[in-house]
N, C-alpha and C. Protein backbone atom coordinates (compact mmCIF):
# COMPACT_ATOMS: atom_id res chain seq x y z
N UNK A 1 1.69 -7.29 -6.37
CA UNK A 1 1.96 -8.44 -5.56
C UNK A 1 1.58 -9.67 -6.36
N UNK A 2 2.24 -11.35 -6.48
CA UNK A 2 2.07 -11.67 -7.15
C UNK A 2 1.23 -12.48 -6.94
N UNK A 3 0.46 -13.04 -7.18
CA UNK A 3 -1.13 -13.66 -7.14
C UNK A 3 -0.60 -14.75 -6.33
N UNK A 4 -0.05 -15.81 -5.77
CA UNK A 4 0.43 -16.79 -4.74
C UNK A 4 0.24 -16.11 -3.89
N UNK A 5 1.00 -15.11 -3.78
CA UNK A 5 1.17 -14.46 -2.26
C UNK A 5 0.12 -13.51 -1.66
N UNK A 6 -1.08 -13.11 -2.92
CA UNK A 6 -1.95 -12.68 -2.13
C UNK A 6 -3.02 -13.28 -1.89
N UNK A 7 -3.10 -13.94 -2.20
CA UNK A 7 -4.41 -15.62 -1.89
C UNK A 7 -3.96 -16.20 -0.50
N UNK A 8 -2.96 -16.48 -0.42
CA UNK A 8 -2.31 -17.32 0.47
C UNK A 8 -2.61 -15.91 2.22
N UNK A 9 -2.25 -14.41 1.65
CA UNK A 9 -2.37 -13.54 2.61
C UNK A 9 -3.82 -13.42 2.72
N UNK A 10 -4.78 -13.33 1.67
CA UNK A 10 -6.20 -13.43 1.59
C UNK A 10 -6.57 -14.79 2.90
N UNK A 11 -6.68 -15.89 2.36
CA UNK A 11 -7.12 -17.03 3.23
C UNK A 11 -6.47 -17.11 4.47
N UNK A 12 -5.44 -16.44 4.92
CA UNK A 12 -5.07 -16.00 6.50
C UNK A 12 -5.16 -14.78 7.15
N UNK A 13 -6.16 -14.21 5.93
CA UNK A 13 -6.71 -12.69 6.66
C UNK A 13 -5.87 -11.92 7.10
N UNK A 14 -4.82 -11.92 6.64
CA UNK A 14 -3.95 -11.33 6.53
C UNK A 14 -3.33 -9.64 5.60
N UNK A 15 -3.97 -10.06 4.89
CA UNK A 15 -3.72 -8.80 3.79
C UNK A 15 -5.09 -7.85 4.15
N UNK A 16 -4.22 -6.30 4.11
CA UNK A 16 -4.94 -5.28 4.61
C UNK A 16 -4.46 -4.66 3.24
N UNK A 17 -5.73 -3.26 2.03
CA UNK A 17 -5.16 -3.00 1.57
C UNK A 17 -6.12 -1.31 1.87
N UNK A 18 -5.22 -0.01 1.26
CA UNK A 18 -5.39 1.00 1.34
C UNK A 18 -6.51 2.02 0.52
N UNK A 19 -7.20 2.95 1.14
CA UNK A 19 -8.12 3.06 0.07
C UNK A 19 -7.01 3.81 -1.42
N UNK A 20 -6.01 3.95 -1.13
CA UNK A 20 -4.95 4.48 -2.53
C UNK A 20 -5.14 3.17 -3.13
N UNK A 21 -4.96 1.94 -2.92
CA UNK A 21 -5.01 0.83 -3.30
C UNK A 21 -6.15 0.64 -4.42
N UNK A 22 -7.21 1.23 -3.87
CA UNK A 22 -8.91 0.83 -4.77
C UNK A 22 -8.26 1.93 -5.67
N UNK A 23 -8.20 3.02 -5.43
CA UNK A 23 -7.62 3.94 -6.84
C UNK A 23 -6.89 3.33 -7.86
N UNK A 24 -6.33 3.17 -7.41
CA UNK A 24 -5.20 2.75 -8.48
C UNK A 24 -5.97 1.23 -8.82
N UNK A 25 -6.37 0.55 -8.40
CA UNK A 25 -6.26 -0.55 -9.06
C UNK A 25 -7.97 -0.26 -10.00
N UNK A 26 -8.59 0.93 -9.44
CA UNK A 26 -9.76 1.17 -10.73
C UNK A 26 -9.07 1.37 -11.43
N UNK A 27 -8.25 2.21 -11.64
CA UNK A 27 -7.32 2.64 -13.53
C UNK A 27 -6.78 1.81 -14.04
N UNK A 28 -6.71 0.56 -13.38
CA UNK A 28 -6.38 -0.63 -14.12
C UNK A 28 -6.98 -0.83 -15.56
N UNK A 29 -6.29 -1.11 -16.60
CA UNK A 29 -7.27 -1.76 -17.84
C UNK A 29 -8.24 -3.48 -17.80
N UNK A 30 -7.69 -3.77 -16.86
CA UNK A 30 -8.78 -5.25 -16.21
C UNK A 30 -9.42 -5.19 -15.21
N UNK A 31 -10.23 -3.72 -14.98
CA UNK A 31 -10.88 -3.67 -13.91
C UNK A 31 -12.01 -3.89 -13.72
N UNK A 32 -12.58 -3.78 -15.25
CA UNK A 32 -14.19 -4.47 -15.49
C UNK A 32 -14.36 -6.24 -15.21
N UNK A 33 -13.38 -6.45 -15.86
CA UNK A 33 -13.73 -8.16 -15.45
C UNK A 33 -13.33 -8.41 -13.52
N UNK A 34 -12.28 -7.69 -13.30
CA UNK A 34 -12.32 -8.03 -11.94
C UNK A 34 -13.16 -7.45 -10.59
N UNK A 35 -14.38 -6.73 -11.20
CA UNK A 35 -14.51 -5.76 -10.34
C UNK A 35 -15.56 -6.37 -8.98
N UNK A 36 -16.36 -7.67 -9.93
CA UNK A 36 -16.82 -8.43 -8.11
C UNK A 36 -15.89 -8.75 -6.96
N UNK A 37 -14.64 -9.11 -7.48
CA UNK A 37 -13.78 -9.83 -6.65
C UNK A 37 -13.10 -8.99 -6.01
N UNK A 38 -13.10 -7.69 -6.77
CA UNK A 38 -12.24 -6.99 -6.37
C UNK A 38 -12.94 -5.80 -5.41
N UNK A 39 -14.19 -5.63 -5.72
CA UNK A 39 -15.17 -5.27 -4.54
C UNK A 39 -15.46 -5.91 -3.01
N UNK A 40 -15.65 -6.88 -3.25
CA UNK A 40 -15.55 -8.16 -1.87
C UNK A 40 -14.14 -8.12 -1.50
N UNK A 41 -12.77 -7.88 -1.81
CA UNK A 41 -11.85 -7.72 -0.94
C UNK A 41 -11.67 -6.22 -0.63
N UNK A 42 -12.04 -5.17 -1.07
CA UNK A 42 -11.95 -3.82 -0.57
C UNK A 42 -13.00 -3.74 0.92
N UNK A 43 -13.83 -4.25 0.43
CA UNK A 43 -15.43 -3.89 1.46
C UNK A 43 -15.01 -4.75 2.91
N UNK A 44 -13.83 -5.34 3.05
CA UNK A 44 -13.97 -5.88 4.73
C UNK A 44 -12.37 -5.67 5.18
N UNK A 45 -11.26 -5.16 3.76
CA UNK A 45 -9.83 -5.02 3.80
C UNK A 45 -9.62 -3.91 3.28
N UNK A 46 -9.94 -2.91 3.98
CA UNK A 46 -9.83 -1.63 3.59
C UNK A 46 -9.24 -0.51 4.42
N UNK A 47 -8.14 -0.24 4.54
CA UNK A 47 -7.78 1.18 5.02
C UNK A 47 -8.19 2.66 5.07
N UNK A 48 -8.74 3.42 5.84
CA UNK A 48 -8.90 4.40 5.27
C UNK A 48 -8.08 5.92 5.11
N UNK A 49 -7.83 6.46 4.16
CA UNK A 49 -7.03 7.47 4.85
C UNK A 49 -7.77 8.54 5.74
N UNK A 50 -7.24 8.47 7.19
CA UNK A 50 -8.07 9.66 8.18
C UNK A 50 -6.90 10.55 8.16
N UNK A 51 -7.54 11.68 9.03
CA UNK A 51 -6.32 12.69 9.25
C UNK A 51 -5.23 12.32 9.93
N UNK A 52 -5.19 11.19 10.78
CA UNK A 52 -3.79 11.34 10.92
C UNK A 52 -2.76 10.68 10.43
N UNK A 53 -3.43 9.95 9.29
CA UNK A 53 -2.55 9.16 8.32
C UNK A 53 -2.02 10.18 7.64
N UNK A 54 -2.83 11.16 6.82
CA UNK A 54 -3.31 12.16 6.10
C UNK A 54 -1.84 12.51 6.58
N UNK A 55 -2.08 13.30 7.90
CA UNK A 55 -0.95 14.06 8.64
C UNK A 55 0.51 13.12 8.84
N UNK A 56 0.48 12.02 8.73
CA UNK A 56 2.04 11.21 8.91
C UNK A 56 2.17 11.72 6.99
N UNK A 57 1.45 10.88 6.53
CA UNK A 57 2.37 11.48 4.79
C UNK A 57 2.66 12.69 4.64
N UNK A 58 1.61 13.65 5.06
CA UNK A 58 2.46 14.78 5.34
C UNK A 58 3.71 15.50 5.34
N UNK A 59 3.89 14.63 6.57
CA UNK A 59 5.27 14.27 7.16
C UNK A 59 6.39 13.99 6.53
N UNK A 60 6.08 12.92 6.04
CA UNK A 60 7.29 11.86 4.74
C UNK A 60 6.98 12.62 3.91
N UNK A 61 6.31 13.34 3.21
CA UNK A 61 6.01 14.27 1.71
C UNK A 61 7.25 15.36 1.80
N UNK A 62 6.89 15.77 3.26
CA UNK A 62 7.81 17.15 3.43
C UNK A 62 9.06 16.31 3.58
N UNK A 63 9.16 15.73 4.43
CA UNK A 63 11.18 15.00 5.12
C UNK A 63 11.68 14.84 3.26
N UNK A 64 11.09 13.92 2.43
CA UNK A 64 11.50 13.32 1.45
C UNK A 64 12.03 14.45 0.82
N UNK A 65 10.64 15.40 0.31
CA UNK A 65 11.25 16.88 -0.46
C UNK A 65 12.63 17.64 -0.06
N UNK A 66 12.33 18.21 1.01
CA UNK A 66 13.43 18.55 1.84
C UNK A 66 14.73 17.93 1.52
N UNK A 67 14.62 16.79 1.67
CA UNK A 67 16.15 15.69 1.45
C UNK A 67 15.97 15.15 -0.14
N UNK A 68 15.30 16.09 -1.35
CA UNK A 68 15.19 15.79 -2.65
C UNK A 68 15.35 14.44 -2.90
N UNK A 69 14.26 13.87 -2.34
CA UNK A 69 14.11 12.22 -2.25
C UNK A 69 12.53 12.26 -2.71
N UNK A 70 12.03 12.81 -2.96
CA UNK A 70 10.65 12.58 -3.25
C UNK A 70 9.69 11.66 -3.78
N UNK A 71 9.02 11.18 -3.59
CA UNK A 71 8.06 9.96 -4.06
C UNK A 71 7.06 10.00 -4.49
N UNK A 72 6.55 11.01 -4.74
CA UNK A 72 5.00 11.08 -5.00
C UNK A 72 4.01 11.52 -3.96
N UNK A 73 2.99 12.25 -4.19
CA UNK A 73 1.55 12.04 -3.62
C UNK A 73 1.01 11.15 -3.04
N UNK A 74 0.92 9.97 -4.26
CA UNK A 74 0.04 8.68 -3.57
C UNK A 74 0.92 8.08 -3.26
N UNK A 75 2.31 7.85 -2.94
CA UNK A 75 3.19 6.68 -2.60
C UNK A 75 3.60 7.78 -0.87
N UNK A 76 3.28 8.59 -0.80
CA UNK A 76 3.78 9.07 0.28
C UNK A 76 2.11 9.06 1.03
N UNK A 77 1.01 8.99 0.68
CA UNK A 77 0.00 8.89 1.37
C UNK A 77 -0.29 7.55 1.87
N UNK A 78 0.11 6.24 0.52
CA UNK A 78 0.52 4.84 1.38
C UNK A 78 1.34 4.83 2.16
N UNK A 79 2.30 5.76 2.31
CA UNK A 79 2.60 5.40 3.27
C UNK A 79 2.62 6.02 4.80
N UNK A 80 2.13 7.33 4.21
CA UNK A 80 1.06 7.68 5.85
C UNK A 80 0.48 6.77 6.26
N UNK A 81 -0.75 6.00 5.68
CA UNK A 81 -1.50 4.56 5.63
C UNK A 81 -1.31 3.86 6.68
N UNK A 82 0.43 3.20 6.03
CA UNK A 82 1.04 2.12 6.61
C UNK A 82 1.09 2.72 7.78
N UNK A 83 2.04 3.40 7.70
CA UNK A 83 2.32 4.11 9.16
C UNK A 83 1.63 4.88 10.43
N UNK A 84 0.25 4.77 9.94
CA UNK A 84 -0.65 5.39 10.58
C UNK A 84 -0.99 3.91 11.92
N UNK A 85 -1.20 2.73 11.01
CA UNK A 85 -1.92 1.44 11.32
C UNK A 85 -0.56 1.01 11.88
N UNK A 86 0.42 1.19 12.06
CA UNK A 86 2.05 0.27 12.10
C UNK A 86 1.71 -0.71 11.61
N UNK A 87 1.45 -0.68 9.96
CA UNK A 87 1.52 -1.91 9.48
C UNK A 87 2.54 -1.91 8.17
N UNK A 88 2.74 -2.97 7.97
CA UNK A 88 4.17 -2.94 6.59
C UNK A 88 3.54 -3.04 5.57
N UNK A 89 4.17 -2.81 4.35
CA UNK A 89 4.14 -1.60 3.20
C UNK A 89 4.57 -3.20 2.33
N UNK A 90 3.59 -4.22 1.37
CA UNK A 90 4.21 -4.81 0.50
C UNK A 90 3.91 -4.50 -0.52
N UNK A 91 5.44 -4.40 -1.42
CA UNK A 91 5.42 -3.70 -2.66
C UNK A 91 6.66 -3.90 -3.27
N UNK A 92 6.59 -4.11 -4.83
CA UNK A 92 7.69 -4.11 -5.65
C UNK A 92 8.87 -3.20 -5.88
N UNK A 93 8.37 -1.94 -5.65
CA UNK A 93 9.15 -0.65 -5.37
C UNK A 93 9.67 -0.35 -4.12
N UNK A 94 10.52 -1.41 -3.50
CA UNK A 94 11.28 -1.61 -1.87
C UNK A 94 12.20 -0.52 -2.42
N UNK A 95 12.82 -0.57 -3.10
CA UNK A 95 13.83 0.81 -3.34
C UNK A 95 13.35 2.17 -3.18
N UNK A 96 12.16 2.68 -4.01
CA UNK A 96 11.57 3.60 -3.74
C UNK A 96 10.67 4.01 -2.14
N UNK A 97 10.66 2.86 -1.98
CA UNK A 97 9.30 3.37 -0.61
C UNK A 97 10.81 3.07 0.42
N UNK A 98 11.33 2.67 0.01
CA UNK A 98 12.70 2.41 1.30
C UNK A 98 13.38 3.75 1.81
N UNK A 99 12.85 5.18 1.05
CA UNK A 99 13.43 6.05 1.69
C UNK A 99 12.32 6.89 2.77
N UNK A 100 11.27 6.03 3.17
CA UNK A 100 10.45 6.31 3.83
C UNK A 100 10.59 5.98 5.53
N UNK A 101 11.32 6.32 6.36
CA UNK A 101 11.36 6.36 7.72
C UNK A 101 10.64 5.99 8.40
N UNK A 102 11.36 4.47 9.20
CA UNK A 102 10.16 3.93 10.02
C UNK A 102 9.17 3.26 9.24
N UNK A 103 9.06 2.92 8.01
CA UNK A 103 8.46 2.47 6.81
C UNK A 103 8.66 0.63 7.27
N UNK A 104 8.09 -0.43 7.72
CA UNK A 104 8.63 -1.51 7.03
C UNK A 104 7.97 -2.07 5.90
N UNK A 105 8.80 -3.18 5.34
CA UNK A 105 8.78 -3.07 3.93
C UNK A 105 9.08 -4.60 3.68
N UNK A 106 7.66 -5.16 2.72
CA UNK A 106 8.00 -6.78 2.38
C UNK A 106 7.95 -6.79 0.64
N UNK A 107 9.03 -7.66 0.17
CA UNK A 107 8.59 -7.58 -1.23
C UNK A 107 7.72 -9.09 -1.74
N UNK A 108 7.11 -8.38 -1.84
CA UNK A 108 6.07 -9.88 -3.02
C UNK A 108 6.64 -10.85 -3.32
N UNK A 109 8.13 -11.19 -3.81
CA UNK A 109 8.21 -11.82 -4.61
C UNK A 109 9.11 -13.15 -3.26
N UNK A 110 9.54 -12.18 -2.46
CA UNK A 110 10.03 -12.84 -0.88
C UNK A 110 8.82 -13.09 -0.48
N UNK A 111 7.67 -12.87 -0.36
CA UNK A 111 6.42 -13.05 0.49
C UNK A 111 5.96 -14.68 -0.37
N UNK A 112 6.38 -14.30 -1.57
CA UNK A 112 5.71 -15.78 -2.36
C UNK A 112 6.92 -16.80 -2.06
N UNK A 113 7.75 -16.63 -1.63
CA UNK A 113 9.03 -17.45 -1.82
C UNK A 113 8.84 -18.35 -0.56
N UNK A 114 8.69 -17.11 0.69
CA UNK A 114 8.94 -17.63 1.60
C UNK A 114 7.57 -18.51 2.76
């Protein structure tokens, strides 16, 4: 997401992010310099995955396979996540997460635009 648009979602408390989110963004190679800032927005904007998020990706893991649409592990557990909370999914990969049902879906670069 591109740094406008998540400041702007930051200061209207707005942006919720997933604990797949803290994963991935530890394997980052700039995760040492960011890691106060990036601690203080996990610790009060944090998703967690419970079981019945757990159990909606599930869901989309199997539908996707089934219909050889597949997405991944962690892109099908964000979006148990999302779908657990009915909350929308922003991300650069709208094509990919778009075969996710009942999924909504904002892209970053519309979120900074608009």
């Amino acid at each position: 997401m591109g740094a406008p648009a998540v400041r702007e979602l930051i200061g209207e408390g707005r942006l919720r992010l997933t604990a797949l989110t803290a994963f991935e963004l530890r394997l980052g190679a700039d995760f040492p310099d960011r890691r106060p800032e990036l601690t203080r927005l996990f610790r009060s904007r944090t998703l967690p995955l419970d079981t019945a998020a757990a159990w909606l990706a599930g869901e989309v893991a199997l539908a996707l396979r089934t219909s050889g649409q597949d997405i991944g592990m962690a892109d099908c557990l964000q979006a148990g996540i999302c779908l657990r909370h009915r909350l929308p999914l922003a991300t650069r990969n709208v094509k990919h997460f778009a075969r996710v049902a009942g999924l909504e879906l904002h892209n970053p670069q519309t979120l900074a635009a608009g």
